[in-house]
C-alpha atoms as a PDB file:
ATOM      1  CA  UNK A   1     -23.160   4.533 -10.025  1.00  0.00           C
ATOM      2  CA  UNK A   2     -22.510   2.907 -13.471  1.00  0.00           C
ATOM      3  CA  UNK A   3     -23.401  -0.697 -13.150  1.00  0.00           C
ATOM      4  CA  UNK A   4     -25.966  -0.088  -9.822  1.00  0.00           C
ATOM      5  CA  UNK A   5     -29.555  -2.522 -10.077  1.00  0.00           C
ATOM      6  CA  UNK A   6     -30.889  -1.352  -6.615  1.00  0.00           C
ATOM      7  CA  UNK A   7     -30.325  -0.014  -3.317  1.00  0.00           C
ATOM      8  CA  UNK A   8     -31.365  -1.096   0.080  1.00  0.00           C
ATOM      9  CA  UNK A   9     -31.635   1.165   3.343  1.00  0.00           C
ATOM     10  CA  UNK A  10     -27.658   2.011   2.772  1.00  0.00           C
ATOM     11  CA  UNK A  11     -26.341  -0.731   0.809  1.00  0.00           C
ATOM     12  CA  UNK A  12     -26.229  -0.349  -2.799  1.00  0.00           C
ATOM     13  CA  UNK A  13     -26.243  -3.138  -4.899  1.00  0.00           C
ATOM     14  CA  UNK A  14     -23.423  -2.929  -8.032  1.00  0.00           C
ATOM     15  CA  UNK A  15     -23.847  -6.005 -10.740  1.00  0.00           C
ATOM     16  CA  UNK A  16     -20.117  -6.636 -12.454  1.00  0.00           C
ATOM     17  CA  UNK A  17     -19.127  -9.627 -14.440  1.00  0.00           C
ATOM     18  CA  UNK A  18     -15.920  -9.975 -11.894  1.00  0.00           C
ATOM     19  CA  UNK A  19     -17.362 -11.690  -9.199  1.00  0.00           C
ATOM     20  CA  UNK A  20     -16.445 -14.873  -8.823  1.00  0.00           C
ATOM     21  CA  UNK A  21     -19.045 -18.046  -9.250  1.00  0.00           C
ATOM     22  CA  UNK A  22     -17.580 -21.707  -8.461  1.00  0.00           C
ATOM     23  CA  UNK A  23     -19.437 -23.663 -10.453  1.00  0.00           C
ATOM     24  CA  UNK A  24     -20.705 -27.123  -8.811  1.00  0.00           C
ATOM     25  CA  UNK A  25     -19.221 -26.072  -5.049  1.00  0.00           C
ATOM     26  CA  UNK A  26     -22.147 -25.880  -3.200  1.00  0.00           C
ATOM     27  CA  UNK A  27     -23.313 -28.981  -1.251  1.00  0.00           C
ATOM     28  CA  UNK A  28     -26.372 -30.941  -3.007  1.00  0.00           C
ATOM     29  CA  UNK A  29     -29.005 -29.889  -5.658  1.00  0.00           C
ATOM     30  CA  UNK A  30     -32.153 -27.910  -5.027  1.00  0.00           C
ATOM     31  CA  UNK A  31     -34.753 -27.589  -7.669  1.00  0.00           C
ATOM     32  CA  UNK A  32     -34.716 -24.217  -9.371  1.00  0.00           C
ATOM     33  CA  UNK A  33     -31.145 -23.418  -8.616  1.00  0.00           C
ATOM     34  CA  UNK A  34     -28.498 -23.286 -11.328  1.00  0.00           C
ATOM     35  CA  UNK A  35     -25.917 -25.966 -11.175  1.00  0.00           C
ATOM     36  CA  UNK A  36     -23.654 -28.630 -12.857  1.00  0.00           C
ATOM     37  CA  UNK A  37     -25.839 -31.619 -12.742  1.00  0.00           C
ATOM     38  CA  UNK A  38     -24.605 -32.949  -9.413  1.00  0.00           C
ATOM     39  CA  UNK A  39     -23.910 -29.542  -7.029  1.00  0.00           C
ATOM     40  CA  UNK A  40     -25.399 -26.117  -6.736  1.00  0.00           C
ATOM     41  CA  UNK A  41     -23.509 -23.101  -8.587  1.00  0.00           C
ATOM     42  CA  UNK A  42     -22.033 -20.617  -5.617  1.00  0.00           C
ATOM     43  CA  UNK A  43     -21.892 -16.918  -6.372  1.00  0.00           C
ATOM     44  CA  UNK A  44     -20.062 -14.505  -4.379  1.00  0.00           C
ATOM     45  CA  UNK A  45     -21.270 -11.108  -3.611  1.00  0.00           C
ATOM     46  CA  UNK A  46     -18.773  -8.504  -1.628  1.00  0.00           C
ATOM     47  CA  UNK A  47     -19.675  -6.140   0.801  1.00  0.00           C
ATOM     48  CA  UNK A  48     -17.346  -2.843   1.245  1.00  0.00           C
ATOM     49  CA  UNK A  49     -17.890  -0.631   4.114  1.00  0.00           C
ATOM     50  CA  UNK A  50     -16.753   3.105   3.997  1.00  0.00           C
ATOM     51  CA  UNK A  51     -12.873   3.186   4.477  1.00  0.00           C
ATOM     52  CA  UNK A  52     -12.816  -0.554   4.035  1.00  0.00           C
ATOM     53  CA  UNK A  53      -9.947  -0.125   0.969  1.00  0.00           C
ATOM     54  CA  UNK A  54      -7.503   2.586  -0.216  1.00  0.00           C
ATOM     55  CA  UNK A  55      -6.825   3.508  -3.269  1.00  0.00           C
ATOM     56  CA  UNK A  56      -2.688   4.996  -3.401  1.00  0.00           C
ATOM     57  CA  UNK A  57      -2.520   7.862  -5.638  1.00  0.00           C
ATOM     58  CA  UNK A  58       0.192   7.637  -8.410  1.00  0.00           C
ATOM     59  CA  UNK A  59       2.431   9.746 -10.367  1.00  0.00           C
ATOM     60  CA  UNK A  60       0.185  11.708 -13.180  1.00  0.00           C
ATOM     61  CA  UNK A  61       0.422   9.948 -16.577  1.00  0.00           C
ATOM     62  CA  UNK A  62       1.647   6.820 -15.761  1.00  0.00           C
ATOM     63  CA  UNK A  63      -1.681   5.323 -18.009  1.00  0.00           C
ATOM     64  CA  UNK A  64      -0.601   4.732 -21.703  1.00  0.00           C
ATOM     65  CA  UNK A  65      -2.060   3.974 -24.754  1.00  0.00           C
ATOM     66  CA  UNK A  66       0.402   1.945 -26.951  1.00  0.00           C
ATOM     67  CA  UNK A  67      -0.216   1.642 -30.709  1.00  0.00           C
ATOM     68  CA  UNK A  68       2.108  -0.115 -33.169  1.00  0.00           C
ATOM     69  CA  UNK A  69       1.349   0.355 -36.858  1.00  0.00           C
ATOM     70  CA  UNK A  70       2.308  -2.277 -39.506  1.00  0.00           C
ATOM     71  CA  UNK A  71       4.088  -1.425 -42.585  1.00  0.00           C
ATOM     72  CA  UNK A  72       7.320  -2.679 -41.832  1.00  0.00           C
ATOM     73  CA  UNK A  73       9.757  -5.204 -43.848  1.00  0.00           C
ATOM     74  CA  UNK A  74       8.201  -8.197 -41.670  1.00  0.00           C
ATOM     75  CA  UNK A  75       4.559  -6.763 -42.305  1.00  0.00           C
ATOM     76  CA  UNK A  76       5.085  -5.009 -46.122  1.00  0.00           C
ATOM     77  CA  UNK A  77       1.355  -5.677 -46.417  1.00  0.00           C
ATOM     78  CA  UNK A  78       0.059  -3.648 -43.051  1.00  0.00           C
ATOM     79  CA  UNK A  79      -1.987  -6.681 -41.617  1.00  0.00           C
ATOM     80  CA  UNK A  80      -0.836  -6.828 -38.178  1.00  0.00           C
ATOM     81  CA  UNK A  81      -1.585  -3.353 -36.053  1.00  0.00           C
ATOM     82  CA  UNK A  82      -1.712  -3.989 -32.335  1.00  0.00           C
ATOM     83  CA  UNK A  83      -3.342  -1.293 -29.610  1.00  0.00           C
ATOM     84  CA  UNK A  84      -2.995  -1.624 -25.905  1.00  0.00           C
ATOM     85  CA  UNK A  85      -2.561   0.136 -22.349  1.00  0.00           C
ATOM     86  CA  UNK A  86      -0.992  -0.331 -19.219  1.00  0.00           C
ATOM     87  CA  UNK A  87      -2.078   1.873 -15.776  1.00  0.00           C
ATOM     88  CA  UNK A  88       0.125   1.871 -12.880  1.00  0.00           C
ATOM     89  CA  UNK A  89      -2.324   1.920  -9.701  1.00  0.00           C
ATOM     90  CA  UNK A  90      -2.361   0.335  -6.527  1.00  0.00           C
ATOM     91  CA  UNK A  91      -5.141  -0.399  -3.988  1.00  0.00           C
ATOM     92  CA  UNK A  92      -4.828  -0.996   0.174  1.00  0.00           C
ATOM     93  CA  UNK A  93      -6.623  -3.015   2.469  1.00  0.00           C
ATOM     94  CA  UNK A  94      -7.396  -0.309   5.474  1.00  0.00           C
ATOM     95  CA  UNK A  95      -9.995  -2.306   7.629  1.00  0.00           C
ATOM     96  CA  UNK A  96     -10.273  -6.192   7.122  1.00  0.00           C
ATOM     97  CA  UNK A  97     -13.639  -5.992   9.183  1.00  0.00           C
ATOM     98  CA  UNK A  98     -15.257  -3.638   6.961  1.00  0.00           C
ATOM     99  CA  UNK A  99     -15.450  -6.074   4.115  1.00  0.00           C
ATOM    100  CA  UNK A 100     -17.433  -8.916   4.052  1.00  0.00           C
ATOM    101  CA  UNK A 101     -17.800 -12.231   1.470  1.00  0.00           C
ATOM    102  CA  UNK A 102     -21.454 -13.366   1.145  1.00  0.00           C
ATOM    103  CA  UNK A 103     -21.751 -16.891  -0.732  1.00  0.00           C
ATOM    104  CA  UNK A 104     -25.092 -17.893  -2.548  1.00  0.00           C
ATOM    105  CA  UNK A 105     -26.794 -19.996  -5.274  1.00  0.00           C
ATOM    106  CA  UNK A 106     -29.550 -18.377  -6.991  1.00  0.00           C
ATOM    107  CA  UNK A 107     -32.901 -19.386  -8.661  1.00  0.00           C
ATOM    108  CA  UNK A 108     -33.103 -19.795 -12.731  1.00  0.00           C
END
């Protein structure tokens, strides 16, 4: 899987920049562990069982890539061009018990 670091017995371990990390939360300071001066650093890792979430199939096509081209009489010198998307998709919570939120602070 793009973004896996390791695997143990069946969990497999995915690293993402989305997880969150609340910086100073945790209670106290602990040589060795990254925080703000005063309070550990707490990092969340997520645990998904199989089933644990849904994702809804939508209608075909609804991603789009959106390009607008200067040139026009506000832009006569084509400096501005802007690119984007949008995706329609949706995502359900089947099982509440199948996912689990493990916090931590970790060593520098």
């Amino acid at each position: 899987m793009p973004g896996e670091v390791g695997k143990y017995r069946s969990i497999r371990f995915i690293e993402t920049t989305h997880a969150k990390i609340w910086e100073g939360a945790g209670s106290g300071t602990t040589t060795g562990m990254r925080n703000d001066g005063s309070n550990c650093d707490v990092y969340g890792c997520l645990f998904f069982a199989k089933d644990a979430y849904g994702i809804v199939p939508l209608e075909k096509g609804s991603a789009r890539t959106i390009v607008h081209r200067g040139g026009s009489t506000s832009d006569p010198l084509n400096q501005r061009n802007t690119v984007g998307w949008k995706h329609a998709a949706t995502l359900a919570i089947l099982n509440d018990e199948y996912m689990v939120r493990l916090e931590t602070t970790a060593s520098n």
